[in-house]
N, C-alpha and C. Protein backbone atom coordinates (compact mmCIF):
# COMPACT_ATOMS: atom_id res chain seq x y z
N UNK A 1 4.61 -2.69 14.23
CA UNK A 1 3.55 -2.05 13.49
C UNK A 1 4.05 -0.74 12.86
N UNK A 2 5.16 0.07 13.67
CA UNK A 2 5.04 1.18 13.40
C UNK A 2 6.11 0.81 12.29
N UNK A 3 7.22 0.30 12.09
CA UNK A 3 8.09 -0.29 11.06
C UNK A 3 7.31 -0.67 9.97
N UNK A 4 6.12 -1.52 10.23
CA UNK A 4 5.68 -1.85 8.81
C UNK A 4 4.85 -0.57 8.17
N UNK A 5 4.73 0.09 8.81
CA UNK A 5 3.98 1.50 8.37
C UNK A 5 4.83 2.83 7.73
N UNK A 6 6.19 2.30 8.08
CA UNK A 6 7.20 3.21 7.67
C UNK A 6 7.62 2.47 6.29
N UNK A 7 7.36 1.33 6.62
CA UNK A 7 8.30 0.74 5.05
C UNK A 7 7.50 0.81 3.84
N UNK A 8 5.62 0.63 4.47
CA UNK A 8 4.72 0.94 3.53
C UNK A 8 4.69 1.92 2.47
N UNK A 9 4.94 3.13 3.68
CA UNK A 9 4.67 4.86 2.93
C UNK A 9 6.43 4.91 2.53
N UNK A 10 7.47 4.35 2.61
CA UNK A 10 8.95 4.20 1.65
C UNK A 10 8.24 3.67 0.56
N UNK A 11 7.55 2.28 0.08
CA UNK A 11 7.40 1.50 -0.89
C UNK A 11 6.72 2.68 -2.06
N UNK A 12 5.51 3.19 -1.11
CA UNK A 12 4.30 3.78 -2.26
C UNK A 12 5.48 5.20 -2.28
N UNK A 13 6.17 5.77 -1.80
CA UNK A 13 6.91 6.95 -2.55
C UNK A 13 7.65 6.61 -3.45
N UNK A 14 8.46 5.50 -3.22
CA UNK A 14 9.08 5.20 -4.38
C UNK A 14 8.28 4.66 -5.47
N UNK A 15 7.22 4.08 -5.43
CA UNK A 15 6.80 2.92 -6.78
C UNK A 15 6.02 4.93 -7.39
N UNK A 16 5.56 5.64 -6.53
CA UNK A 16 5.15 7.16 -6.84
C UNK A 16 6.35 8.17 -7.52
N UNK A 17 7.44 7.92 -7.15
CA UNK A 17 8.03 9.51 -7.46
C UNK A 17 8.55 8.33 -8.98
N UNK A 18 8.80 9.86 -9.74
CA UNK A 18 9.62 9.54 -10.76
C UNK A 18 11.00 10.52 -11.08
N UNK A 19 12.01 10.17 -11.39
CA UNK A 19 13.38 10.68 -11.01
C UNK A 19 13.22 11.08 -12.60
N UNK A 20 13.88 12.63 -12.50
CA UNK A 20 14.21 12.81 -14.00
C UNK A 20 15.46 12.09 -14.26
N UNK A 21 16.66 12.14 -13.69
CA UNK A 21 17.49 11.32 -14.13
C UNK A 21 18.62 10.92 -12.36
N UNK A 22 19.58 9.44 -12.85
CA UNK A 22 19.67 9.21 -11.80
C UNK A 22 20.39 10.09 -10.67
N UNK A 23 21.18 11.10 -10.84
CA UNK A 23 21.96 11.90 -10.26
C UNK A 23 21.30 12.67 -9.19
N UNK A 24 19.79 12.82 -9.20
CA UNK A 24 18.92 13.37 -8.03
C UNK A 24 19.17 11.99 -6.82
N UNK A 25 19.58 10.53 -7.65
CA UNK A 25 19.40 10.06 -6.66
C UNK A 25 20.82 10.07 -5.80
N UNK A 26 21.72 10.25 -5.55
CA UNK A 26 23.19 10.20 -5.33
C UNK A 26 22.94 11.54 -4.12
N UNK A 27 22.31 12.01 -4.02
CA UNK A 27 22.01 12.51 -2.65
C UNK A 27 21.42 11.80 -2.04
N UNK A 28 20.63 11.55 -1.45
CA UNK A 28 19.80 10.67 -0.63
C UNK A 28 21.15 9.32 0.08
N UNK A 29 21.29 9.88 1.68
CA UNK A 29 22.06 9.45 2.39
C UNK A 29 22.05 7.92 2.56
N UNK A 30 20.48 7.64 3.01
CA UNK A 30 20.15 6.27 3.30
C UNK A 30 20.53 5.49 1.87
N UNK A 31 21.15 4.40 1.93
CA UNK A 31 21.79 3.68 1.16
C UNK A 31 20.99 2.80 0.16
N UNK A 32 19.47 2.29 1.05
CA UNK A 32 18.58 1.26 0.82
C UNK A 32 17.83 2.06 -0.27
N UNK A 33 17.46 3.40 0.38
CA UNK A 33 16.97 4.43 -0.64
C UNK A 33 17.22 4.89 -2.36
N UNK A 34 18.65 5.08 -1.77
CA UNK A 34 19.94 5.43 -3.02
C UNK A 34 19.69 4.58 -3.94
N UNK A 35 19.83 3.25 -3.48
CA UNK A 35 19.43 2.03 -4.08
C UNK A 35 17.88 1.79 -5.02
N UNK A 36 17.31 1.81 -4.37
CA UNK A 36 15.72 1.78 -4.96
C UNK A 36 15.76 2.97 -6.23
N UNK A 37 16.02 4.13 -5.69
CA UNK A 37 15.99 5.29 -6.04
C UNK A 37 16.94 5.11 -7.95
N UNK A 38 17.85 4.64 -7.86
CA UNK A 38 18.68 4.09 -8.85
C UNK A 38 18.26 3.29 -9.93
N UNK A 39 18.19 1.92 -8.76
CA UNK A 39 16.73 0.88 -9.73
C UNK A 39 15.69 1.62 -10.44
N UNK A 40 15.08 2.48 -9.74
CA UNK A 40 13.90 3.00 -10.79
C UNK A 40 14.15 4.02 -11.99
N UNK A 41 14.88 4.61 -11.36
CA UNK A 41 15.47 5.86 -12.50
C UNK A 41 16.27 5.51 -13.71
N UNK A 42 16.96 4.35 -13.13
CA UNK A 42 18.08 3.67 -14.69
C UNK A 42 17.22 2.76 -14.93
N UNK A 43 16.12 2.31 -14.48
CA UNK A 43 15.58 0.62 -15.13
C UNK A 43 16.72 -0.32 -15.07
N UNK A 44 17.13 -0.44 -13.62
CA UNK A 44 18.30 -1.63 -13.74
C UNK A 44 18.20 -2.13 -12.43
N UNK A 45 17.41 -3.48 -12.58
CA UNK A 45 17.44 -4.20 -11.42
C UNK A 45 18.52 -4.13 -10.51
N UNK A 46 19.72 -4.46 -11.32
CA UNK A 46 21.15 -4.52 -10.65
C UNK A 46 20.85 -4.29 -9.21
N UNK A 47 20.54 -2.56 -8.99
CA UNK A 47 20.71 -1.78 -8.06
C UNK A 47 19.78 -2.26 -7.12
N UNK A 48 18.62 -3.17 -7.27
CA UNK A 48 17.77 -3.94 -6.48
C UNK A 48 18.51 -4.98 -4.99
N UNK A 49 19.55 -5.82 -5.78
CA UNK A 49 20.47 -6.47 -5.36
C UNK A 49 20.65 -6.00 -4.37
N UNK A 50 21.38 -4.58 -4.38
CA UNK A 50 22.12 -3.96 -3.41
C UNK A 50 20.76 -3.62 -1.87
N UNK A 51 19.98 -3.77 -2.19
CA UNK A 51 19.21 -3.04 -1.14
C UNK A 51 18.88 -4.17 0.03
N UNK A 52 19.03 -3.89 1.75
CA UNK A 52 19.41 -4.97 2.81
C UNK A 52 18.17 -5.35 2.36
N UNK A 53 17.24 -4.61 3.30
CA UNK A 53 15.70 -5.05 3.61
C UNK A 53 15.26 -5.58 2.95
N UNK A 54 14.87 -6.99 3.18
CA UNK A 54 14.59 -7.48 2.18
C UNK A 54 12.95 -7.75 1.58
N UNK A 55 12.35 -6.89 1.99
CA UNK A 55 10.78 -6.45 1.38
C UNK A 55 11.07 -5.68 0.87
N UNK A 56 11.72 -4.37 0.54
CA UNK A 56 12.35 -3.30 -0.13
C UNK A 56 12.80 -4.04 -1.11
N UNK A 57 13.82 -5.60 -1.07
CA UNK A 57 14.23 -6.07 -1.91
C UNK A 57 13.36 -6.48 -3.29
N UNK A 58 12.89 -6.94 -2.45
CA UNK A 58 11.84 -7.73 -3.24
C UNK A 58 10.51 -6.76 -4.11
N UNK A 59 10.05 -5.77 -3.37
CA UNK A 59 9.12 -4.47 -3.92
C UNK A 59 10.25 -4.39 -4.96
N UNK A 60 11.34 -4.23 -5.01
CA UNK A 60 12.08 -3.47 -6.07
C UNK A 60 12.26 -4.21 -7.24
N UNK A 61 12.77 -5.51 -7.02
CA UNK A 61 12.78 -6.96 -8.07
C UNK A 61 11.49 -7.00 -8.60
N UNK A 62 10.32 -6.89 -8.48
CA UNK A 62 9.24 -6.85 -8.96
C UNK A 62 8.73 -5.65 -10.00
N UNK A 63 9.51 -4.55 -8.96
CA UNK A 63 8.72 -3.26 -9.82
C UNK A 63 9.96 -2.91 -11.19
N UNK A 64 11.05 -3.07 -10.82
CA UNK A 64 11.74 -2.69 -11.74
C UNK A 64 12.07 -3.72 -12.87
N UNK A 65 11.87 -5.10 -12.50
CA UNK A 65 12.28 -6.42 -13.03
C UNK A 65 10.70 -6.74 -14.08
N UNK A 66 9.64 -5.83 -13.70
CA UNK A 66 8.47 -6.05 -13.62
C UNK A 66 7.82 -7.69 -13.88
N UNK A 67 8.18 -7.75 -12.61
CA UNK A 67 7.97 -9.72 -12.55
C UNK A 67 7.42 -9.49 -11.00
N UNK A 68 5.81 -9.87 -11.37
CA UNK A 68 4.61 -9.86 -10.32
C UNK A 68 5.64 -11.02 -8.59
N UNK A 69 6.07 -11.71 -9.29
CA UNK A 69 6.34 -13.34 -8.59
C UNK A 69 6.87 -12.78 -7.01
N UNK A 70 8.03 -11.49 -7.56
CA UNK A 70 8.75 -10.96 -5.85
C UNK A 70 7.71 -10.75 -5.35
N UNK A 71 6.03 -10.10 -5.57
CA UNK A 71 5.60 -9.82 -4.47
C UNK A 71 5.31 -10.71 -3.64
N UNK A 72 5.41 -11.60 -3.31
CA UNK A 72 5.04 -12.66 -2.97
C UNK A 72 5.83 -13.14 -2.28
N UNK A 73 6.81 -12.20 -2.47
CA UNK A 73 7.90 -12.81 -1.27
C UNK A 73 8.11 -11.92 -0.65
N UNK A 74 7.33 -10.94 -0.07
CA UNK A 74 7.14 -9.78 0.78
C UNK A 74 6.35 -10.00 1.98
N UNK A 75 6.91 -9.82 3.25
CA UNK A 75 6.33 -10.38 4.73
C UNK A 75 5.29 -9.34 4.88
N UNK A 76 5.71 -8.20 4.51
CA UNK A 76 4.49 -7.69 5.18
C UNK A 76 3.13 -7.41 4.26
N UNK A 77 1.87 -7.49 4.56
CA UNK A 77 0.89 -7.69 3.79
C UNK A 77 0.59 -6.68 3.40
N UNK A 78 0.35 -5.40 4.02
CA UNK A 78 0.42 -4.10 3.29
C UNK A 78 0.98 -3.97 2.12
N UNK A 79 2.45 -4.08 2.41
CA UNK A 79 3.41 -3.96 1.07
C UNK A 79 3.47 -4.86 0.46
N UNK A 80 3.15 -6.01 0.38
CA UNK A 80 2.30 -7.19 -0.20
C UNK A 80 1.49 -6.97 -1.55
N UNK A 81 0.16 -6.14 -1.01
CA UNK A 81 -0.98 -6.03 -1.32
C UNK A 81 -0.38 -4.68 -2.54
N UNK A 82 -0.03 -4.18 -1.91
CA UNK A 82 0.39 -2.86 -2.90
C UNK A 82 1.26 -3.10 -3.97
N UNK A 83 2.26 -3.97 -3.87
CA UNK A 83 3.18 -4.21 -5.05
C UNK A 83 2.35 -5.10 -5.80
N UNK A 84 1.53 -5.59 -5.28
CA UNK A 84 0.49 -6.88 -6.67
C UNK A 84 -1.05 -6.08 -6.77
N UNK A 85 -0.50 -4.96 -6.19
CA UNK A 85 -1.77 -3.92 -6.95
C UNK A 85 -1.29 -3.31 -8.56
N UNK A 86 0.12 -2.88 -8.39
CA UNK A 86 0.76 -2.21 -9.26
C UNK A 86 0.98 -3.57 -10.79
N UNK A 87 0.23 -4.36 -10.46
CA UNK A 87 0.50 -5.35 -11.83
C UNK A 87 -1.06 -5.47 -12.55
């Protein structure tokens, strides 16, 4: 529970913040982050690829790919519900 509550409030900061450019993201230690963080700021799925988790994966293939279909391939329903809010 408490994992899916952590990955929730990761999803909505990221689909929330907006990066002026990608080089803010190249700090950020966590890798999965770096990743997302990248995807959104360059508009390049690519960097989606790279990310393990694969609900992170998939939130990201959707939001950056903007193709509704990944959410749907997201286990948890929270982050589910939220990435096929954002369409």
């Amino acid at each position: 529970m408490k994992s899916k509550l952590v990955l929730f409030t990761a999803l909505t900061i990221f689909s929330a913040s907006v990066y002026a450019d990608a080089s803010s993201c190249y700090s950020i230690s966590n890798q999965d982050s770096k990743n997302l963080c990248l995807a959104q700021a360059k508009q390049e799925k690519s960097y989606c690829y790279s990310v393990n988790d694969r609900d992170r994966k998939n939130y990201c293939l959707a939001l950056v790919g903007n193709e509704k279909s990944y959410c749907y391939s997201i286990s948890s329903s929270d982050a589910k519900n939220e990435c096929l809010a954002r369409f």
